[in-house]
Protein backbone atom coordinates (compact mmCIF):
# COMPACT_ATOMS: atom_id res chain seq x y z
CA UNK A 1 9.64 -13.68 7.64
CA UNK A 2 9.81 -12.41 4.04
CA UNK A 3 12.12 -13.51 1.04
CA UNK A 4 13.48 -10.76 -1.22
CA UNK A 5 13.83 -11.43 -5.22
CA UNK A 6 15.05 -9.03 -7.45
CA UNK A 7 12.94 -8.40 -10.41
CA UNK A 8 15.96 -7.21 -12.51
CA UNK A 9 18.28 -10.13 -12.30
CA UNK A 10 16.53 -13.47 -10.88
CA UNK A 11 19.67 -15.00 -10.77
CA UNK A 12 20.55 -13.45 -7.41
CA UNK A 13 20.48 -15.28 -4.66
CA UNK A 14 16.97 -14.19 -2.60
CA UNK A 15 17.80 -12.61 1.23
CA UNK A 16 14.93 -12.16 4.46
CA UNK A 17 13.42 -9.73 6.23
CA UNK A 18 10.74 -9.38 8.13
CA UNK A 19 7.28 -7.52 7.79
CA UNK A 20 4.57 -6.44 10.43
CA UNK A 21 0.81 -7.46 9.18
CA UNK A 22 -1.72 -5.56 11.01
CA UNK A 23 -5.59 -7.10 11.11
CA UNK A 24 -8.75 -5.06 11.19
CA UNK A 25 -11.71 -5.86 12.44
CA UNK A 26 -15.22 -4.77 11.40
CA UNK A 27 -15.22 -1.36 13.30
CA UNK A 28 -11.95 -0.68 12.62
CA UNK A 29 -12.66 -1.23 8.71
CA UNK A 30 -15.62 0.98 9.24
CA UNK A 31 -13.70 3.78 10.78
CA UNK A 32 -10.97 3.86 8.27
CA UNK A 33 -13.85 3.69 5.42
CA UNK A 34 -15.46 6.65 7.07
CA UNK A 35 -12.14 8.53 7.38
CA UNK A 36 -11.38 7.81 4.19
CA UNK A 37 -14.91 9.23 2.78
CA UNK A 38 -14.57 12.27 4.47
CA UNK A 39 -11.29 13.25 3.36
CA UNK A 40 -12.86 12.50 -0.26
CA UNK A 41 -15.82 14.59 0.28
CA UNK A 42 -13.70 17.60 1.92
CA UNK A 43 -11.96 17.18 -1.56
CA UNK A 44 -15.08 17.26 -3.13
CA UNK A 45 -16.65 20.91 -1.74
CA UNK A 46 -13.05 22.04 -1.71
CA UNK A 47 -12.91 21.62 -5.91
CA UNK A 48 -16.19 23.58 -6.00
CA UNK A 49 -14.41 26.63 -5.90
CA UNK A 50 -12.55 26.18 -8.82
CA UNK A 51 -14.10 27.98 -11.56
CA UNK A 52 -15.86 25.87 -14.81
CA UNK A 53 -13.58 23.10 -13.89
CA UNK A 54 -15.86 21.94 -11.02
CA UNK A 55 -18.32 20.49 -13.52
CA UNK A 56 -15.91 17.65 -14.23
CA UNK A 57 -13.91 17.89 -10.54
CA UNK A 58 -17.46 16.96 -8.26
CA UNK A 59 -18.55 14.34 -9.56
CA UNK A 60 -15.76 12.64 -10.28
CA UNK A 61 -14.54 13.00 -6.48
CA UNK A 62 -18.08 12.10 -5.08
CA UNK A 63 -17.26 8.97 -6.69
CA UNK A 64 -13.91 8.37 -5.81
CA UNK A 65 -14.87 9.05 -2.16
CA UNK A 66 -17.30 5.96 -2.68
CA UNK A 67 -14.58 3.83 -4.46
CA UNK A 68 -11.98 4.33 -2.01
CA UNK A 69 -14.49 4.09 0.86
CA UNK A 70 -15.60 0.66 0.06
CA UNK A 71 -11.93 -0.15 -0.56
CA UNK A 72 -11.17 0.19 2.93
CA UNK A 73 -14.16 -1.36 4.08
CA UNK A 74 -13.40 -4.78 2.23
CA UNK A 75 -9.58 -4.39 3.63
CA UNK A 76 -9.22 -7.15 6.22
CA UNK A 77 -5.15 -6.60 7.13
CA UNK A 78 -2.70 -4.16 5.83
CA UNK A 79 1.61 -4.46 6.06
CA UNK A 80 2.55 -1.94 8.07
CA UNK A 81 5.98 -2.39 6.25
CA UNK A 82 9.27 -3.81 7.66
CA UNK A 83 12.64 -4.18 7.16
CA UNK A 84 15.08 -6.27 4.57
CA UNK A 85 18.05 -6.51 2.80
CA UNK A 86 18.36 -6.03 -0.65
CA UNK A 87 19.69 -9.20 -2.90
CA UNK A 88 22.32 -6.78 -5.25
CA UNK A 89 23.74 -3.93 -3.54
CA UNK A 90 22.88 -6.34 0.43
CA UNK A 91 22.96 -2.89 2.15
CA UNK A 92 19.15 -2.86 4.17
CA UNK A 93 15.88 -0.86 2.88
CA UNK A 94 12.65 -0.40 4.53
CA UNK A 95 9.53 -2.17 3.09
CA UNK A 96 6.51 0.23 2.21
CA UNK A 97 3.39 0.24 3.73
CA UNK A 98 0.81 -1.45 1.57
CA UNK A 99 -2.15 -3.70 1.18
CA UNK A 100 -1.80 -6.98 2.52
CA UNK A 101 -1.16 -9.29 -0.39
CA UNK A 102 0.76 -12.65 -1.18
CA UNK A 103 3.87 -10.66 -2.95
CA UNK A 104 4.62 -6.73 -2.58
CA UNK A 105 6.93 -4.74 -5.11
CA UNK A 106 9.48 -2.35 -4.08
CA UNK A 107 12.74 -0.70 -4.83
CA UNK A 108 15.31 -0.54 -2.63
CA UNK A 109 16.82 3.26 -1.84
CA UNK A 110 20.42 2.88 -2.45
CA UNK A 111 20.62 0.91 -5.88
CA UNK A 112 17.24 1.69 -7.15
CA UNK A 113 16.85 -2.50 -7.63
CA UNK A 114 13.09 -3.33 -8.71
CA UNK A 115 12.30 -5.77 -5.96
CA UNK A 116 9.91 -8.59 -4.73
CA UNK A 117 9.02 -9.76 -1.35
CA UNK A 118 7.15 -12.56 -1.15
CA UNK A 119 5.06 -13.38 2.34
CA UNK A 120 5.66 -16.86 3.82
CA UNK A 121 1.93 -18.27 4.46
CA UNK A 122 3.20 -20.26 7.34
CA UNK A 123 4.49 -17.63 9.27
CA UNK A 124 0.86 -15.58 8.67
């Protein structure tokens, strides 16, 4: 279970929903890191086509691939998003995917309400 805050007006009441956590282990952080570096790297060789600008474009992908590799290699669970109802407009929205943190922003779809939902650690 998840509460719901708005970020616009904190005197709202907060609502529930619910959110699905999903945990990696080590080869399935190393898979998604090596995914992840070769979609960077196709990136990479595919911006060495473009003319002059591939001076700046290379490197700074090569890099990125590394970044966002090790990102996902030091990513022990992810939210696979969810489901709640929104604390102004109470009509539901769908949580995001994200990383797995503490507190997640979002905005719900119908009243474009900045929103918080904050993870219960007991239900972890």
């Amino acid at each position: 279970m998840v509460q719901i805050q708005s970020r616009n007006n904190r005197e709202l009441p907060q609502t529930q929903g619910r959110i699905t956590r999903v945990d990696w282990d080590k080869v399935d952080r190393s898979k998604n890191a090596v995914k992840t570096f070769g979609i960077w790297i196709g990136i990479m060789c595919g911006s060495s086509l473009v003319p002059f600008w591939h001076y700046l474009l290379v490197p700074s992908f090569f890099i990125t691939a590394w970044v966002m590799a090790m990102d996902k290699l030091n990513e022990p669970a992810r939210s696979e998003g969810g489901d709640g109802e929104c604390p102004q407009c109470h009509q539901p929205f769908k949580i995001e995917k994200s990383k797995w943190t503490p507190r997640i922003t979002d905005t719900c779809g119908k009243c474009f309400n900045d929103l918080e939902v904050f993870i219960q650690t007991a239900n972890q």
